[in-house]
C-alpha atoms as a PDB file:
ATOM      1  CA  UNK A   1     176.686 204.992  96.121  1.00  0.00           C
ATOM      2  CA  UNK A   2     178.433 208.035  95.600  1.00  0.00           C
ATOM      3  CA  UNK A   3     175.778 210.073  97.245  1.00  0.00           C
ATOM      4  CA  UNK A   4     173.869 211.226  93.763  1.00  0.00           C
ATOM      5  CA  UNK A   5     170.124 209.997  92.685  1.00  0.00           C
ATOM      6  CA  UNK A   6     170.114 206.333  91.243  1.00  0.00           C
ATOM      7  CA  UNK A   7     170.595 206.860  87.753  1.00  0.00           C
ATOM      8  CA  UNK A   8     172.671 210.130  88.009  1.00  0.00           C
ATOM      9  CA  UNK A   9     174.921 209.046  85.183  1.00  0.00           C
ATOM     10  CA  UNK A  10     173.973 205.374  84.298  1.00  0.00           C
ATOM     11  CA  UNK A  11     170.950 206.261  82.828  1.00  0.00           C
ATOM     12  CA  UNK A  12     172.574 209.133  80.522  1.00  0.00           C
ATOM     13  CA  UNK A  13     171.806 207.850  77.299  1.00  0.00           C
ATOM     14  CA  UNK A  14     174.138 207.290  75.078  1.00  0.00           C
ATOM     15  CA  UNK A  15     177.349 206.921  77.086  1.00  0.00           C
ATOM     16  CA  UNK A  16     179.444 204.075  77.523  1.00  0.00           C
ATOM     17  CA  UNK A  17     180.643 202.179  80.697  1.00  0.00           C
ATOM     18  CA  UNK A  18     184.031 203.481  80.095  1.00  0.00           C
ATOM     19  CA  UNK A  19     182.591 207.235  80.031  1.00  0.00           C
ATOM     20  CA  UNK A  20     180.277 207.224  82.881  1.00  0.00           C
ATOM     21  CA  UNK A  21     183.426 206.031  85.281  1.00  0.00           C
ATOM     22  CA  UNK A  22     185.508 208.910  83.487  1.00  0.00           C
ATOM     23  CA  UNK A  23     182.477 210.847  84.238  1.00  0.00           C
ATOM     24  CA  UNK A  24     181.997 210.187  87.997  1.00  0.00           C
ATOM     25  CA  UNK A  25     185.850 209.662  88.310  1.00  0.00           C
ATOM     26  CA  UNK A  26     186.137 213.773  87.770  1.00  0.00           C
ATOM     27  CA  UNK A  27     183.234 214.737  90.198  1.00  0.00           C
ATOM     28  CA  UNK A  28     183.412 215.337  93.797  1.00  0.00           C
ATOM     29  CA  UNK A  29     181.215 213.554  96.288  1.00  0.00           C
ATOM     30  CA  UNK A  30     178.472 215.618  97.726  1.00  0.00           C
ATOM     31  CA  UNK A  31     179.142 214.572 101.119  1.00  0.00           C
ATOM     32  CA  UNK A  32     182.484 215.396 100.677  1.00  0.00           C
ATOM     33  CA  UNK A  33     181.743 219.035  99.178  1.00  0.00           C
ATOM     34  CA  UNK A  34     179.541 219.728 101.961  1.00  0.00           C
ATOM     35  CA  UNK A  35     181.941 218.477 104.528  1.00  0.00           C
ATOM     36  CA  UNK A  36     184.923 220.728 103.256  1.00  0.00           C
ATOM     37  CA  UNK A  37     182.557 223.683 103.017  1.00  0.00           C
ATOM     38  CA  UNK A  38     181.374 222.815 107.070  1.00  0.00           C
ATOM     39  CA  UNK A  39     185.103 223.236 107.685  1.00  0.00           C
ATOM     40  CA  UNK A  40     186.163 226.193 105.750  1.00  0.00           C
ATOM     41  CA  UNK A  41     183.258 227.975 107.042  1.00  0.00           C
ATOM     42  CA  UNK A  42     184.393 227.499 110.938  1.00  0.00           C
ATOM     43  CA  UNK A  43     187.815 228.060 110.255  1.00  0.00           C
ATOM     44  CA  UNK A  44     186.966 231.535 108.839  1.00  0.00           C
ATOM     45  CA  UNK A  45     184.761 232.082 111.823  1.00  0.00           C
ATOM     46  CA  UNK A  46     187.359 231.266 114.245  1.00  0.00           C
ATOM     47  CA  UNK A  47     189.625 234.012 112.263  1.00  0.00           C
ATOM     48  CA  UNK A  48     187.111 236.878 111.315  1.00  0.00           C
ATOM     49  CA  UNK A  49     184.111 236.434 112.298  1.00  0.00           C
ATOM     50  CA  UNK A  50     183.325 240.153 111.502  1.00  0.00           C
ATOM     51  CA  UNK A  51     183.388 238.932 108.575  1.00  0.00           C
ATOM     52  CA  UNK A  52     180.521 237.155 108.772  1.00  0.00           C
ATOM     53  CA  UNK A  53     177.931 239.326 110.575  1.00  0.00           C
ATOM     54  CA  UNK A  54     174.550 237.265 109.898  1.00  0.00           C
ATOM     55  CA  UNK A  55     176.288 234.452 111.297  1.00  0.00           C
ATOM     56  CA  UNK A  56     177.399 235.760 114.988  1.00  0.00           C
END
């Protein structure tokens, strides 16, 4: 659902409902981390790409 393996935190044994939603209520998305990175990445280009020579 959240873009992590089935299981990711339900199947941690040992933890409670109420702590796996604390748990994935603190994380960030994958899709979402990815996504951010995508855009900080171009916007850097745009600015410097000397910066990033392996990437011109």
């Amino acid at each position: 659902m959240m873009g992590l393996p089935a299981g990711h935190v339900t199947e941690v044994p040992g933890l409670t409902r109420t702590q796996q939603l604390k748990a994935l209520g603190n994380g960030v998305v994958p899709q979402q981390a990815e996504a951010a990175i995508r855009l900080l990445y171009a916007r850097a280009m745009e600015h410097s790409p000397a910066a990033f020579p392996a990437a011109a």
